[in-house]
PDB file of N, CA and C in Angstrom:
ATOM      1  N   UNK A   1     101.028 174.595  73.391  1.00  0.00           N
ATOM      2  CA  UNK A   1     100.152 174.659  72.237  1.00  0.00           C
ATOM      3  C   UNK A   1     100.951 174.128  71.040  1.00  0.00           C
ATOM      4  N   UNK A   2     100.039 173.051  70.288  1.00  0.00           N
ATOM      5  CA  UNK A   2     101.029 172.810  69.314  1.00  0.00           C
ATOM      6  C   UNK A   2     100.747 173.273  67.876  1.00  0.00           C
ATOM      7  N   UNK A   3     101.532 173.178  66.374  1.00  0.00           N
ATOM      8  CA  UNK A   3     101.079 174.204  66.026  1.00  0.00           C
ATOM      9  C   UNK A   3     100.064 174.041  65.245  1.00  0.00           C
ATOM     10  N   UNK A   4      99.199 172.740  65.366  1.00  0.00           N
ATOM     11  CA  UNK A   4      97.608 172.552  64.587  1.00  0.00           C
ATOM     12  C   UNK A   4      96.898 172.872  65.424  1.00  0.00           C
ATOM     13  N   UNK A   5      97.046 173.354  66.578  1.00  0.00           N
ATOM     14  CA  UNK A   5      95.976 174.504  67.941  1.00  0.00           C
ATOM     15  C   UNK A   5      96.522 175.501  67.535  1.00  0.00           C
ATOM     16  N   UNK A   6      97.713 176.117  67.038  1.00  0.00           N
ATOM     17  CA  UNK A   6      98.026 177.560  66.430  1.00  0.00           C
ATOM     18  C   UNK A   6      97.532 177.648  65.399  1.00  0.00           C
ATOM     19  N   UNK A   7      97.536 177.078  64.423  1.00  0.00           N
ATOM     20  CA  UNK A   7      97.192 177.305  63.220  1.00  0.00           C
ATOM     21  C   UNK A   7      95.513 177.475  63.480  1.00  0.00           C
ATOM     22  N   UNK A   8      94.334 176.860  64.196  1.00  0.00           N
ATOM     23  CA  UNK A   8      93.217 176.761  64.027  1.00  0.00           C
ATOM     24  C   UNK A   8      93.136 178.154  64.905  1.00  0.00           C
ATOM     25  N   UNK A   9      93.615 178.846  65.815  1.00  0.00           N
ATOM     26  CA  UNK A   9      93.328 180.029  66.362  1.00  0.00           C
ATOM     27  C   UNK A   9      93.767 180.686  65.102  1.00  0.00           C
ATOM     28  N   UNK A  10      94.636 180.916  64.565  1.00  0.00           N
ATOM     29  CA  UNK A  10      94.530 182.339  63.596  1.00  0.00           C
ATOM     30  C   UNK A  10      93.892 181.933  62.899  1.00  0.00           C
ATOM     31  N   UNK A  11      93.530 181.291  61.982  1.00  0.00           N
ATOM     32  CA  UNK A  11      92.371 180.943  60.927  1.00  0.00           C
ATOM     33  C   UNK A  11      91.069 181.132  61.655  1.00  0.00           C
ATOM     34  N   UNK A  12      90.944 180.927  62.668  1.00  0.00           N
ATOM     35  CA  UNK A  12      89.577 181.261  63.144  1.00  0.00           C
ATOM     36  C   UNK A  12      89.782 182.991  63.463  1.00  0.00           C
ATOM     37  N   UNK A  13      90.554 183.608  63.345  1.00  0.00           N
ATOM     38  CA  UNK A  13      90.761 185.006  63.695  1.00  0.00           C
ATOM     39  C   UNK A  13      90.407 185.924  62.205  1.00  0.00           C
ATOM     40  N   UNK A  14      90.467 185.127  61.164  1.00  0.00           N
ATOM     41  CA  UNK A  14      90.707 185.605  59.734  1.00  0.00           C
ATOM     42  C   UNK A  14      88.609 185.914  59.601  1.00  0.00           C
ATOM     43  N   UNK A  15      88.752 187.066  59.051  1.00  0.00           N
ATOM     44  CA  UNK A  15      87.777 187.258  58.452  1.00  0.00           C
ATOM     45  C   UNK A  15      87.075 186.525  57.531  1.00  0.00           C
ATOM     46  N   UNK A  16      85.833 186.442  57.077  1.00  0.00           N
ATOM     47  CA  UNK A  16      85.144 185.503  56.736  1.00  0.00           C
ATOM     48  C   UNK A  16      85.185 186.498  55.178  1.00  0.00           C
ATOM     49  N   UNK A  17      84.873 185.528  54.129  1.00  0.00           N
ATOM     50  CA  UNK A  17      84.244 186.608  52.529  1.00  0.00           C
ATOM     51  C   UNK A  17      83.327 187.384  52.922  1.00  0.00           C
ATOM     52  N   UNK A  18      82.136 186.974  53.054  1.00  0.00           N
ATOM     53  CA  UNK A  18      81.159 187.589  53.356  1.00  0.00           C
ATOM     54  C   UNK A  18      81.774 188.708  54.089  1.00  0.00           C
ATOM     55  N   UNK A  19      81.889 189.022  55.177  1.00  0.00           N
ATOM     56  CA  UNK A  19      82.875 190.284  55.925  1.00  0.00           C
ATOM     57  C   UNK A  19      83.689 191.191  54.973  1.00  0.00           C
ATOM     58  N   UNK A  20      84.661 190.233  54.044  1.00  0.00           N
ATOM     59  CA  UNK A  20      85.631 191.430  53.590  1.00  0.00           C
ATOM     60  C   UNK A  20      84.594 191.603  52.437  1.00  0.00           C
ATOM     61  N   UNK A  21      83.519 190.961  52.112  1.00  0.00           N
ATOM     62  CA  UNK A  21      82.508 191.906  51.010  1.00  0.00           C
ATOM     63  C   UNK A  21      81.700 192.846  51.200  1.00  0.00           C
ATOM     64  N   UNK A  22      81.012 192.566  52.503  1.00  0.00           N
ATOM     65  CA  UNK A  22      80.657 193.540  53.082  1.00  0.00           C
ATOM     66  C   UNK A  22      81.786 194.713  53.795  1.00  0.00           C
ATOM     67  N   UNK A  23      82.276 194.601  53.997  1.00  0.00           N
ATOM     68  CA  UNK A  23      83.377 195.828  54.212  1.00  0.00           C
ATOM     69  C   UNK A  23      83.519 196.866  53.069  1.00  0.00           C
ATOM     70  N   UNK A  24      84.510 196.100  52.267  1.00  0.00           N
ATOM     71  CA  UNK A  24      84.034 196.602  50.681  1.00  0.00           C
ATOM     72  C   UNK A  24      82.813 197.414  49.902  1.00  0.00           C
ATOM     73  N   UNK A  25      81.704 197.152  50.090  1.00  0.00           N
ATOM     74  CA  UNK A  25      80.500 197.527  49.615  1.00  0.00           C
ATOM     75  C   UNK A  25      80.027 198.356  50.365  1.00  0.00           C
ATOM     76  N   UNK A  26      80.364 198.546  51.769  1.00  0.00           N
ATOM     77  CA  UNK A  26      79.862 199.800  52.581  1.00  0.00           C
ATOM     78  C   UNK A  26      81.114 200.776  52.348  1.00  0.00           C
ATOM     79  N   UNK A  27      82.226 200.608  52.386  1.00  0.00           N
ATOM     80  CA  UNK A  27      83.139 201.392  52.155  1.00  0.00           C
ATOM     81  C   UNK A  27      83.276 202.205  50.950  1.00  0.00           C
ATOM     82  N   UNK A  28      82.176 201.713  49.855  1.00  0.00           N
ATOM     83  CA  UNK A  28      82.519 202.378  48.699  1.00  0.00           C
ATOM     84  C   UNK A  28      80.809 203.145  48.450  1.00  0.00           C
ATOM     85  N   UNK A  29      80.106 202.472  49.573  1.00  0.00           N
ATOM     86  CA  UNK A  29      78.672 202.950  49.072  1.00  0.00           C
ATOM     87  C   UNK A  29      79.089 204.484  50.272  1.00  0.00           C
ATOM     88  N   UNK A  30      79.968 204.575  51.628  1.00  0.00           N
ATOM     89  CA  UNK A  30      80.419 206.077  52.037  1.00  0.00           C
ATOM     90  C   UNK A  30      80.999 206.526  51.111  1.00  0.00           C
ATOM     91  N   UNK A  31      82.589 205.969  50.263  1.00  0.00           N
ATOM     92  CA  UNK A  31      82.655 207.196  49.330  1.00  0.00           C
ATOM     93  C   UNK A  31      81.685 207.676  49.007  1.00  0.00           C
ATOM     94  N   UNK A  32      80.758 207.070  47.999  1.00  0.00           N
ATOM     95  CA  UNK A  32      79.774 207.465  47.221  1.00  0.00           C
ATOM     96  C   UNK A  32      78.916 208.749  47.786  1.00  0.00           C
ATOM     97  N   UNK A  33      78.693 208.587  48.907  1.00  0.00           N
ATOM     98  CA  UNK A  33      77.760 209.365  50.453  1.00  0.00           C
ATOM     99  C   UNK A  33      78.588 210.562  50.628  1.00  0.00           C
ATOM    100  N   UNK A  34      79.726 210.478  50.721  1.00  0.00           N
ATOM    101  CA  UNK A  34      80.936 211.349  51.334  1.00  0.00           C
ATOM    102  C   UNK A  34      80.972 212.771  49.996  1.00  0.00           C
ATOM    103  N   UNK A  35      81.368 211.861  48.652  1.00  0.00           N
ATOM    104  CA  UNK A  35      81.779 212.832  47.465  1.00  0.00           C
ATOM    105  C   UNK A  35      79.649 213.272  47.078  1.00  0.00           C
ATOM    106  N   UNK A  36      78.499 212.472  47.788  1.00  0.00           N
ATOM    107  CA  UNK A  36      77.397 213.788  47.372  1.00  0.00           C
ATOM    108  C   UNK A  36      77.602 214.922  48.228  1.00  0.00           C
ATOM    109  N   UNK A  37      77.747 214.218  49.589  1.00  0.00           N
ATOM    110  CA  UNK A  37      77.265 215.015  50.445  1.00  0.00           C
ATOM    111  C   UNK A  37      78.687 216.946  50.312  1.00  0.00           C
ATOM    112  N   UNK A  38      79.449 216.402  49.665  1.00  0.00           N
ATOM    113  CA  UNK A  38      80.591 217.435  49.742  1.00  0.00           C
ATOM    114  C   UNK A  38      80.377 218.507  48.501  1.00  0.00           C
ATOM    115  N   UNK A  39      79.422 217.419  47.354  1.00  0.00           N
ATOM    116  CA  UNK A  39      79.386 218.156  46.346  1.00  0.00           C
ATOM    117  C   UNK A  39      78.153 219.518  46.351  1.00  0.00           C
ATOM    118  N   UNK A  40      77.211 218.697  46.821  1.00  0.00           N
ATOM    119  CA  UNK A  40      75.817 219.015  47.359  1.00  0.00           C
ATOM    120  C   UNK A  40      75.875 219.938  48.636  1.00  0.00           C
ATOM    121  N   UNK A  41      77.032 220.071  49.557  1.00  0.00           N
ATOM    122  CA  UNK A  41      76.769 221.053  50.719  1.00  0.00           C
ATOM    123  C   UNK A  41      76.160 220.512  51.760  1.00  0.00           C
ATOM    124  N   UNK A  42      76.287 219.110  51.984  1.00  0.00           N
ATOM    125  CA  UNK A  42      75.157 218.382  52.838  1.00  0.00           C
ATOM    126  C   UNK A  42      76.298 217.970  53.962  1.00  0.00           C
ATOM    127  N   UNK A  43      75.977 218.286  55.066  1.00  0.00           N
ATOM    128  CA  UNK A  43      77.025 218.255  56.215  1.00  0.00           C
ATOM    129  C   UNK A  43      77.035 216.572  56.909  1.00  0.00           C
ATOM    130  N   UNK A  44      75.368 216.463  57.237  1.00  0.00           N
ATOM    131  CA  UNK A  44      75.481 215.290  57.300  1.00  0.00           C
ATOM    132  C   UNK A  44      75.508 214.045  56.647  1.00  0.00           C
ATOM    133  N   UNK A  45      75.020 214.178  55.734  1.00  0.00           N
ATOM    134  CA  UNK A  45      75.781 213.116  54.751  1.00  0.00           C
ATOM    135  C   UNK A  45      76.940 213.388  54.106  1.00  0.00           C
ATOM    136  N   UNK A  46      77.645 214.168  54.492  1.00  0.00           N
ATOM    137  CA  UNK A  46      79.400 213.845  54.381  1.00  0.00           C
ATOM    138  C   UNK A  46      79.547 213.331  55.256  1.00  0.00           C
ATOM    139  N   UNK A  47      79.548 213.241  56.366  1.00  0.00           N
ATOM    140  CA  UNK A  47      79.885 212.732  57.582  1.00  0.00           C
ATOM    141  C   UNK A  47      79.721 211.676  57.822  1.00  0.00           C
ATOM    142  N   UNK A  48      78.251 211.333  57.197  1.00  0.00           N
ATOM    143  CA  UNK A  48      77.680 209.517  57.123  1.00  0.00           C
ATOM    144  C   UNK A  48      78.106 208.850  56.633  1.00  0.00           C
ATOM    145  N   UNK A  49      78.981 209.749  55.221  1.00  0.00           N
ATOM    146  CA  UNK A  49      79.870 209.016  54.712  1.00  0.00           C
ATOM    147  C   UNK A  49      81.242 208.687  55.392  1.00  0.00           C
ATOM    148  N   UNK A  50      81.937 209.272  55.901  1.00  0.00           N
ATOM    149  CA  UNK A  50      82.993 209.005  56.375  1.00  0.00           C
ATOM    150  C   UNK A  50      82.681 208.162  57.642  1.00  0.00           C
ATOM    151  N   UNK A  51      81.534 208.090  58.358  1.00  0.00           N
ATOM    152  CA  UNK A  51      81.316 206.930  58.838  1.00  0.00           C
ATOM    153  C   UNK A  51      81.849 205.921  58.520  1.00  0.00           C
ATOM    154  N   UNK A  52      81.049 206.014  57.948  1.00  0.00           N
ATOM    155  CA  UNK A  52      80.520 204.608  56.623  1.00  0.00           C
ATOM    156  C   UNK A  52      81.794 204.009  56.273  1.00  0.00           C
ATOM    157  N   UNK A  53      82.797 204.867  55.898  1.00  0.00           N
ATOM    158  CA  UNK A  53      83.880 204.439  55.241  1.00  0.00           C
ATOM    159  C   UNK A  53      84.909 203.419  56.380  1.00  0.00           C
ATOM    160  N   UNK A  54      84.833 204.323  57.573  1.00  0.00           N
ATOM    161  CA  UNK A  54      85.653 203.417  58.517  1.00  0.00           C
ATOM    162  C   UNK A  54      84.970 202.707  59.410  1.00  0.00           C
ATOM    163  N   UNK A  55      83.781 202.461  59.824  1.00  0.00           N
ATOM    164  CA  UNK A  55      83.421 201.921  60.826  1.00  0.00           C
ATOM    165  C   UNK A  55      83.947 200.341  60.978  1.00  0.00           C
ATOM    166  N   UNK A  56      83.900 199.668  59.578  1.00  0.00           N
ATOM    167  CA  UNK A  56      84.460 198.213  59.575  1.00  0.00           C
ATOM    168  C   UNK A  56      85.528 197.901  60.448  1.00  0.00           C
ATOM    169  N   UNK A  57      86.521 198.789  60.708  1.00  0.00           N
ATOM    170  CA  UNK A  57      87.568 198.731  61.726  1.00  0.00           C
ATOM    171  C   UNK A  57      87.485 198.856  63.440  1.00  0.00           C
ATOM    172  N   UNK A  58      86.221 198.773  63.096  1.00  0.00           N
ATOM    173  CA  UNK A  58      85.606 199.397  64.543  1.00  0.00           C
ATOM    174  C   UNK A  58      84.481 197.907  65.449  1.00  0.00           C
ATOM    175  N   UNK A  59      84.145 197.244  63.972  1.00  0.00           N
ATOM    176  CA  UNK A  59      83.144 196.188  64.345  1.00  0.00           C
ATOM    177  C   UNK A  59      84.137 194.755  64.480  1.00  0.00           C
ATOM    178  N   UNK A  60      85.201 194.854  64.218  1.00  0.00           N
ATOM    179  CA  UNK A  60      86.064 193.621  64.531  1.00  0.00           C
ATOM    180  C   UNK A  60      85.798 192.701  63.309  1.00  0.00           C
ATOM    181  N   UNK A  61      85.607 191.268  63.504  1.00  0.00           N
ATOM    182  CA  UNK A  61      85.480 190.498  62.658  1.00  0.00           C
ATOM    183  C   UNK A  61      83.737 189.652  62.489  1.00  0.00           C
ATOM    184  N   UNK A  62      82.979 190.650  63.631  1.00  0.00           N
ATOM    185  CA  UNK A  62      81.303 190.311  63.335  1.00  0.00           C
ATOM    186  C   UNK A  62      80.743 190.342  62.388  1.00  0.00           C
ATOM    187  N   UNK A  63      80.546 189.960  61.597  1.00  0.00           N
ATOM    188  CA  UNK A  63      79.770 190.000  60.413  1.00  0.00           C
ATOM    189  C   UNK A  63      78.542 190.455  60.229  1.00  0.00           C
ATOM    190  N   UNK A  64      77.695 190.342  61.354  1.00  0.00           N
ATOM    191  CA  UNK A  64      76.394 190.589  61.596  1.00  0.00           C
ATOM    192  C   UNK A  64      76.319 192.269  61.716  1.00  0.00           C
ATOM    193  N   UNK A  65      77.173 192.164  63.029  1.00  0.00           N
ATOM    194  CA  UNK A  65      77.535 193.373  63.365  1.00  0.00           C
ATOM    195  C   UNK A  65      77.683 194.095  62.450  1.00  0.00           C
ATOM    196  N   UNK A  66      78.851 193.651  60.900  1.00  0.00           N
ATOM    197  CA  UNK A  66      78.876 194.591  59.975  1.00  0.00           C
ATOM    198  C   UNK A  66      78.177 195.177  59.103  1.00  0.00           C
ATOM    199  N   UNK A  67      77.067 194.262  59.383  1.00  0.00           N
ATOM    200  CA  UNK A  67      76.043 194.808  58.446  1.00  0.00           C
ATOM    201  C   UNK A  67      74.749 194.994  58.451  1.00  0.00           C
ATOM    202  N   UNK A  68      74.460 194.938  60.248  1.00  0.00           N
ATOM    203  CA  UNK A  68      73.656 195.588  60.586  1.00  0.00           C
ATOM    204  C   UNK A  68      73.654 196.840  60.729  1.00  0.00           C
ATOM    205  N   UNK A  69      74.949 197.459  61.062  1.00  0.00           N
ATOM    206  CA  UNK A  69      75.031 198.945  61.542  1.00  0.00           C
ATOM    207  C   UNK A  69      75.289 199.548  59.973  1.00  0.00           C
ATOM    208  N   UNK A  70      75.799 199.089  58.982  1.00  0.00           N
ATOM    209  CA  UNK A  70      76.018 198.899  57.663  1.00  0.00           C
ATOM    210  C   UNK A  70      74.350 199.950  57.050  1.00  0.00           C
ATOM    211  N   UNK A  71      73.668 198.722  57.176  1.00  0.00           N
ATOM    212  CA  UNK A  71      72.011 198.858  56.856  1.00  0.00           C
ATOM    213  C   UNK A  71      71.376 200.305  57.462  1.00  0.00           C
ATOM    214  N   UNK A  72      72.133 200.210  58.905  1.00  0.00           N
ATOM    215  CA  UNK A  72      71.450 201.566  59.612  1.00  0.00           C
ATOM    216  C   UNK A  72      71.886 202.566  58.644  1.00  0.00           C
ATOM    217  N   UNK A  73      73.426 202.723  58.581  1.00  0.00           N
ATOM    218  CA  UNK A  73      73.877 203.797  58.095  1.00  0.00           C
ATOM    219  C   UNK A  73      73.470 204.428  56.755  1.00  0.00           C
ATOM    220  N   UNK A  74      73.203 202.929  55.798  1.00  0.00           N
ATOM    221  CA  UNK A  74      72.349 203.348  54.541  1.00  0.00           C
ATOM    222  C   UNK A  74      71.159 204.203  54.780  1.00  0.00           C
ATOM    223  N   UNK A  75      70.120 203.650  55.786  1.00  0.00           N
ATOM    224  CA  UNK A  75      69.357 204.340  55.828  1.00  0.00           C
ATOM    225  C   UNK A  75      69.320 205.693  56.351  1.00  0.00           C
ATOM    226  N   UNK A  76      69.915 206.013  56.951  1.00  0.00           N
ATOM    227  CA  UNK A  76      70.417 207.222  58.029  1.00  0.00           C
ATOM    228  C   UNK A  76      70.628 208.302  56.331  1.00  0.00           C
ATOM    229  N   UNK A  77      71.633 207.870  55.411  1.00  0.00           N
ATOM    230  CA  UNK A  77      71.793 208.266  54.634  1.00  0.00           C
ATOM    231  C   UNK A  77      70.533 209.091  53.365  1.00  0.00           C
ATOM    232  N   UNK A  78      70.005 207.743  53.280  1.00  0.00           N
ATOM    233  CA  UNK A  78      68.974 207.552  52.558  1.00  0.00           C
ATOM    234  C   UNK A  78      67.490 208.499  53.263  1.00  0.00           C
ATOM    235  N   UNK A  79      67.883 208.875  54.627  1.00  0.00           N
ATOM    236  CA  UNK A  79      66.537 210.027  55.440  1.00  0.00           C
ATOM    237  C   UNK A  79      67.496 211.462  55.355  1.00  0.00           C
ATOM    238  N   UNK A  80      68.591 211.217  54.749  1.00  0.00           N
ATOM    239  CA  UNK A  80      69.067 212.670  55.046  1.00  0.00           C
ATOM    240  C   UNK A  80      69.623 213.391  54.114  1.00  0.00           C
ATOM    241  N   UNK A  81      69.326 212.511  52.679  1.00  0.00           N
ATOM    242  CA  UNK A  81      69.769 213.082  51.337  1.00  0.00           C
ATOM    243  C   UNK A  81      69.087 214.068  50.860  1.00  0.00           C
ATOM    244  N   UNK A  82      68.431 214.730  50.833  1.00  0.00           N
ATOM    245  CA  UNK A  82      67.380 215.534  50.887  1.00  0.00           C
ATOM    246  C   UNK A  82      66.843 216.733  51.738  1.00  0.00           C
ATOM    247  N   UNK A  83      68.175 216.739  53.148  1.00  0.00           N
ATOM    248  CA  UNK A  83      67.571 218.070  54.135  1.00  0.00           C
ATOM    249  C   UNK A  83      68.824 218.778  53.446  1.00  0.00           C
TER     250      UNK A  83
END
């Protein structure tokens, strides 16, 4: 392998913007989830939050992936702010 076939495998390994923005923006919309649900007494939305906070490490470098399950979790959130 020479190293302009090395170089194009790790650059293709690197996360995309979109990804590390979405990472970012779910990670701070669980804080957000994490510090109601703790303030409020809400078990599962603390929890949704701390989801929330790490799952990005979990979806690899999919993008789709990140923000589809992203979307779920908002909503998951968003049906359970309130029990």
């Amino acid at each position: 392998m020479n190293d302009q076939e090395l170089q194009n495998l790790l650059y293709s390994l690197l996360p995309t913007p979109a990804y590390i923005f979405g990472a970012i923006l779910f990670g701070v919309i669980g804080f957000v989830a994490y510090r109601f649900g703790k303030k409020t007494q809400r078990v599962k939305t603390k929890w949704l939050g701390v989801v929330m906070m790490f799952y990005p490490y979990v979806t690899g470098s999919d993008t789709r992936l990140l923000y589809a399950v992203g979307f779920l979790l908002c909503g998951a959130i968003y049906y359970y702010r309130h029990e």
